[in-house]
C-alpha atoms as a PDB file:
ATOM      1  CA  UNK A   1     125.446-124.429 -29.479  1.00  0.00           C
ATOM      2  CA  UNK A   2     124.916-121.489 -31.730  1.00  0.00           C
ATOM      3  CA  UNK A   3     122.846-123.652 -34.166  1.00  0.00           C
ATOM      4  CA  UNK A   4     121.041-124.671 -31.249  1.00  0.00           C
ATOM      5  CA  UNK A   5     120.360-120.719 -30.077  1.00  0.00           C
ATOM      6  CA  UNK A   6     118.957-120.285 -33.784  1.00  0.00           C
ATOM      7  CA  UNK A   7     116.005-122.458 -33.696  1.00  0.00           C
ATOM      8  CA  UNK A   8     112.830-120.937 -33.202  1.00  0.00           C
ATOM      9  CA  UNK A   9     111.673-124.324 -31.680  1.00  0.00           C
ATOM     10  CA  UNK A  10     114.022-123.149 -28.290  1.00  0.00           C
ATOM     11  CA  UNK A  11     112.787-119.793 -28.097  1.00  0.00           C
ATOM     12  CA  UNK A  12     109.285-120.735 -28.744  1.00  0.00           C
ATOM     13  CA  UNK A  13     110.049-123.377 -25.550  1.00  0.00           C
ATOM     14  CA  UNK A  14     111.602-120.839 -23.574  1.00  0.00           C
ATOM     15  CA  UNK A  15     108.663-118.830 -23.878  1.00  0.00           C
ATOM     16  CA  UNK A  16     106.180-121.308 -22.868  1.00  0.00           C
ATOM     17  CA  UNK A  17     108.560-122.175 -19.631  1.00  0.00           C
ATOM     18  CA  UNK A  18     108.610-118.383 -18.700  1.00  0.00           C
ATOM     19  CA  UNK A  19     104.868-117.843 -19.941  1.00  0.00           C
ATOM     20  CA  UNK A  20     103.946-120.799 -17.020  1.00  0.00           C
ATOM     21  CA  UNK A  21     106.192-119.183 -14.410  1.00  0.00           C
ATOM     22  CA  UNK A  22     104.838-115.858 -15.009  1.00  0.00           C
ATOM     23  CA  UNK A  23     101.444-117.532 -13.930  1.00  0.00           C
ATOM     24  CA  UNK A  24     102.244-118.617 -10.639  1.00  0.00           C
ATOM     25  CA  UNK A  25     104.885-115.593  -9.515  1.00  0.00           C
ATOM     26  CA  UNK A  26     102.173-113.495 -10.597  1.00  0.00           C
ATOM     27  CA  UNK A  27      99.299-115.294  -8.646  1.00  0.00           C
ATOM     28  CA  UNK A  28     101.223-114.870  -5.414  1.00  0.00           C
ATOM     29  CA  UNK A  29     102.672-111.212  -6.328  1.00  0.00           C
ATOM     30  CA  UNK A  30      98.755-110.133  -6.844  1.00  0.00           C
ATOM     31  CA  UNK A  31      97.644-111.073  -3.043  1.00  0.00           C
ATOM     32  CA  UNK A  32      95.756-107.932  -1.934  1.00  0.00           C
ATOM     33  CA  UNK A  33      97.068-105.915  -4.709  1.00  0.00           C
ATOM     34  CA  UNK A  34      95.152-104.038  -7.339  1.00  0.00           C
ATOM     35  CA  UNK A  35      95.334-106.209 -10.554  1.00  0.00           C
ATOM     36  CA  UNK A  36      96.274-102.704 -12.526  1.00  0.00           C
ATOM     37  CA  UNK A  37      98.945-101.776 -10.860  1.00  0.00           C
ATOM     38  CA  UNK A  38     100.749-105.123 -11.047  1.00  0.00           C
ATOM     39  CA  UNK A  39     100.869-105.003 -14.192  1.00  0.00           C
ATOM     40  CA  UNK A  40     102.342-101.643 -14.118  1.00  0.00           C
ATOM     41  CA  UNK A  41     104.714-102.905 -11.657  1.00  0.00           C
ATOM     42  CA  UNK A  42     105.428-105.423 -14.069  1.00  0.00           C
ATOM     43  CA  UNK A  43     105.740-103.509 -16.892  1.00  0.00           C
ATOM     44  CA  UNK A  44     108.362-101.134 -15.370  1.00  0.00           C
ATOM     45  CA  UNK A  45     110.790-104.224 -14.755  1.00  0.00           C
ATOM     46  CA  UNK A  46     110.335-105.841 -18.240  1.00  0.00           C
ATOM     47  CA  UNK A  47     111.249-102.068 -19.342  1.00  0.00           C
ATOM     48  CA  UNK A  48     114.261-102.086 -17.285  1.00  0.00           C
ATOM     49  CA  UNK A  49     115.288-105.379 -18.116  1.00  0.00           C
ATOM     50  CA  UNK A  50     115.097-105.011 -21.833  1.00  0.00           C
ATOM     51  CA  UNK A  51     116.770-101.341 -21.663  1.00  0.00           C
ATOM     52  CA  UNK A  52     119.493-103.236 -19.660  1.00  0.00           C
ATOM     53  CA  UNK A  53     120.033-106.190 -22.241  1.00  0.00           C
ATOM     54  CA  UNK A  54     119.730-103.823 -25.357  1.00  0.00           C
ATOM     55  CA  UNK A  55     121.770-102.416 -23.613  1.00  0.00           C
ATOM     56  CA  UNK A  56     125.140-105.003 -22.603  1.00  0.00           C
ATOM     57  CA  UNK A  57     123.953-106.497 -25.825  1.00  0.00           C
ATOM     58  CA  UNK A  58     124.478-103.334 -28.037  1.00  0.00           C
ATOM     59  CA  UNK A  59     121.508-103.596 -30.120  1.00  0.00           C
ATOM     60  CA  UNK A  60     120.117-100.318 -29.749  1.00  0.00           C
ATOM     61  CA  UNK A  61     118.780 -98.649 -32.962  1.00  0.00           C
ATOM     62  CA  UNK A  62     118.153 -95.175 -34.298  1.00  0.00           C
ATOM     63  CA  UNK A  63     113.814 -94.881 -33.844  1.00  0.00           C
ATOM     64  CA  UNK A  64     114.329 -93.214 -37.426  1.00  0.00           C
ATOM     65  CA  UNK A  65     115.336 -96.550 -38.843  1.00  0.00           C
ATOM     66  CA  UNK A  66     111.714 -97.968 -38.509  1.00  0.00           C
ATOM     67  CA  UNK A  67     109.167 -97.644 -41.166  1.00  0.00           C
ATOM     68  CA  UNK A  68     105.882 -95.764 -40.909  1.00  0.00           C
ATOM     69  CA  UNK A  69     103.832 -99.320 -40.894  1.00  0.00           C
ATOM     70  CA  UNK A  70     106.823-100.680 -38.177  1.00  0.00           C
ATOM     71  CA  UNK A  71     105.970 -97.970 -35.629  1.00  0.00           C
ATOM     72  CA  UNK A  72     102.211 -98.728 -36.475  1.00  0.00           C
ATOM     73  CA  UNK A  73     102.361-102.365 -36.060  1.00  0.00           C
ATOM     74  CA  UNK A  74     104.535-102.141 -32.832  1.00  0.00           C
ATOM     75  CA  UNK A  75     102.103 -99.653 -31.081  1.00  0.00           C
ATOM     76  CA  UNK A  76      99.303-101.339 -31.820  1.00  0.00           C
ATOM     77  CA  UNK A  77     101.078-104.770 -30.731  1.00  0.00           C
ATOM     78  CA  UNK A  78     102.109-102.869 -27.462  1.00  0.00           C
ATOM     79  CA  UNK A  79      98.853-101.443 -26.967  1.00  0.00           C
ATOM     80  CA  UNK A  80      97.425-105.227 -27.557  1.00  0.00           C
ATOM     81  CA  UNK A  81      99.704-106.401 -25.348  1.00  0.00           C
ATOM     82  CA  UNK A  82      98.887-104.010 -22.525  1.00  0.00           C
ATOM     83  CA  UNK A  83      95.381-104.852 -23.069  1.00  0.00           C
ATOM     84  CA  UNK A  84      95.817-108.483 -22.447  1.00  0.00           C
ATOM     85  CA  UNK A  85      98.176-107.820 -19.335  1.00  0.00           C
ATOM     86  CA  UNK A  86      95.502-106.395 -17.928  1.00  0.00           C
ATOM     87  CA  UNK A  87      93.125-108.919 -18.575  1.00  0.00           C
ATOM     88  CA  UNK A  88      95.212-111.516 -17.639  1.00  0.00           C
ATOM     89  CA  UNK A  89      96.289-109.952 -14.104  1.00  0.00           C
ATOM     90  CA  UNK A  90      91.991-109.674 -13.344  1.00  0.00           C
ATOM     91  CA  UNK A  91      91.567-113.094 -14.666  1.00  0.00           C
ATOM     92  CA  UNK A  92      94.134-114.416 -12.460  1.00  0.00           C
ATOM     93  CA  UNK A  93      92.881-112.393  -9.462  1.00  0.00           C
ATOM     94  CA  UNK A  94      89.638-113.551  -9.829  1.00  0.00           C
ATOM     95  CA  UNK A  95      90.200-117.121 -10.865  1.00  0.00           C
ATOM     96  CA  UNK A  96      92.559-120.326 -10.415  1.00  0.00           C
ATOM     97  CA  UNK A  97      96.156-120.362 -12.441  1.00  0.00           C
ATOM     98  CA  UNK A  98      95.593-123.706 -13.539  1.00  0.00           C
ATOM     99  CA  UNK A  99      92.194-122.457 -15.210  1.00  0.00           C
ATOM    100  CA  UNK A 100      93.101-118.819 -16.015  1.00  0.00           C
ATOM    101  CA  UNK A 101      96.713-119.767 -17.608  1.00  0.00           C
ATOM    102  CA  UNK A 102      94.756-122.324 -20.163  1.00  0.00           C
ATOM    103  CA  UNK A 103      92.051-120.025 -21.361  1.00  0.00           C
ATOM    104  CA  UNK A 104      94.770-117.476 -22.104  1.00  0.00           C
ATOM    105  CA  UNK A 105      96.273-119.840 -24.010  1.00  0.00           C
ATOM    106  CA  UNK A 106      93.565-119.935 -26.687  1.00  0.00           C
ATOM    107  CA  UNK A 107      95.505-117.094 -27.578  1.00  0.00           C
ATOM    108  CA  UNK A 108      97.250-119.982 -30.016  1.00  0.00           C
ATOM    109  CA  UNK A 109      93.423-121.121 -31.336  1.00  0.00           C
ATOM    110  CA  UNK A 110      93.150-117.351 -32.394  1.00  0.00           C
ATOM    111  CA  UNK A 111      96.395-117.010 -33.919  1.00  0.00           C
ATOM    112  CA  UNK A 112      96.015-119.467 -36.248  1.00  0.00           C
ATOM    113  CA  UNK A 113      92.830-118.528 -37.121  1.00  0.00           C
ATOM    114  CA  UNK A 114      93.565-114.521 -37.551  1.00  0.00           C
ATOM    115  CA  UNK A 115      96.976-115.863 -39.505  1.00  0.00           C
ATOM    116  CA  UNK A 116      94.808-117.487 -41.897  1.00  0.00           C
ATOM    117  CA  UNK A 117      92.493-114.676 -41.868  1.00  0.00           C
ATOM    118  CA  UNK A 118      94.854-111.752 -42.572  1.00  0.00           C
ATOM    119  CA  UNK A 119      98.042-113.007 -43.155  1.00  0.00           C
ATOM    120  CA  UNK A 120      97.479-115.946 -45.442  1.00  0.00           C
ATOM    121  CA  UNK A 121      98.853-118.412 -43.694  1.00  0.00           C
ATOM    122  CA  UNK A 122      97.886-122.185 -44.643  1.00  0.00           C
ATOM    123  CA  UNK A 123      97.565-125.072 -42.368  1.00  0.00           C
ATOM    124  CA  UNK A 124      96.796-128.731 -43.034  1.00  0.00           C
ATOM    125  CA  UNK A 125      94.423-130.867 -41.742  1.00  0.00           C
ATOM    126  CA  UNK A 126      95.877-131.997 -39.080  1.00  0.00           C
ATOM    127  CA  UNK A 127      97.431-128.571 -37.658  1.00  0.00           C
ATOM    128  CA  UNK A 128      93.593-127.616 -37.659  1.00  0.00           C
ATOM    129  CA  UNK A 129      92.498-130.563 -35.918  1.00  0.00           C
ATOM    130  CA  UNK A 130      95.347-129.861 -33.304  1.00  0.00           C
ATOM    131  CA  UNK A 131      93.746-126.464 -33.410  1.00  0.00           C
ATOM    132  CA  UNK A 132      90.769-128.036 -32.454  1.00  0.00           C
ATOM    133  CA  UNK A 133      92.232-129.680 -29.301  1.00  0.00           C
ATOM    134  CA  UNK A 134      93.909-127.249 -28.158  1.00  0.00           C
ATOM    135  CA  UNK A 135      90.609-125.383 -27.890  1.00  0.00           C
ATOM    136  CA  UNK A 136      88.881-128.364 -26.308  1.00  0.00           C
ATOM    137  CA  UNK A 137      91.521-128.623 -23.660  1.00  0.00           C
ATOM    138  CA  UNK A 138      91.088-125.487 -23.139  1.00  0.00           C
ATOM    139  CA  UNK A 139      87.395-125.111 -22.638  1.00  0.00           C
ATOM    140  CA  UNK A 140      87.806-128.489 -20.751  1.00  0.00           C
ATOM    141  CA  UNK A 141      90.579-126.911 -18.070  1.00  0.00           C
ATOM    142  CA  UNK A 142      87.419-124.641 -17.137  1.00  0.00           C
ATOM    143  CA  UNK A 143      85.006-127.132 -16.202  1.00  0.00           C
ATOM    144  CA  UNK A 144      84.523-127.618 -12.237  1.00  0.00           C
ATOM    145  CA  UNK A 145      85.965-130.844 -11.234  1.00  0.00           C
END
């Protein structure tokens, strides 16, 4: 089991499963409420909920034990994250879950590309052309039926 709590592949799944239900709880929790301050209501409970598990989990560290560059990356991954909360709440208020929740996933389209970009990272062939669809089942999720 603990070999099985180490793969990324789990987490990664995990993420996707509470990435979906985030979708719909959220769709119904924004009914006739302002799309900014559900994500601040949001935001409070993730902050309690991580304080919490750092918390019974111990793993608390010392801010002073991050690098310069580790304190610039995180803020400027919480500030990007933030950014696409609130995006993502006006999308859904404004549009479907089925099409909103796809779009937002081309999120993984610009990840690969921006990991190529600026971090380096290779991919074959065939992880572009999955790329590729992903994109394409994306744009197509958008289409009126």
């Amino acid at each position: 089991m603990k070999g099985l709590l180490s793969a990324w592949q789990i987490w990664a799944l995990g993420s996707a499963l509470f990435a979906a239900l985030t979708a719909v709880f959220a769709k119904v929790g924004i009914a006739g409420v302002n799309s900014d301050f559900a994500t601040f209501v949001r935001t409070v409970v993730i902050l309690l909920a991580l304080a919490a598990i750092l918390t019974l989990a111990g793993n608390w560290q010392a801010p002073g034990a991050l690098s310069a560059r580790s304190w610039l990356f995180l803020v400027l991954s919480g500030l990007a994250t933030g950014a696409s909360w609130l995006c993502y709440f006006r999308a859904l208020q404004l549009g479907t879950a089925s099409q909103v929740a796809p779009v937002d996933k081309l999120s993984v389209v610009l990840v690969a590309v921006f990991a190529f970009l600026f971090l380096g990272e290779q991919l074959s062939v065939a992880h572009w052309a999955a790329v590729g669809l992903i994109a394409a089942g994306a744009v197509m999720l958008t289409l009126p039926i």
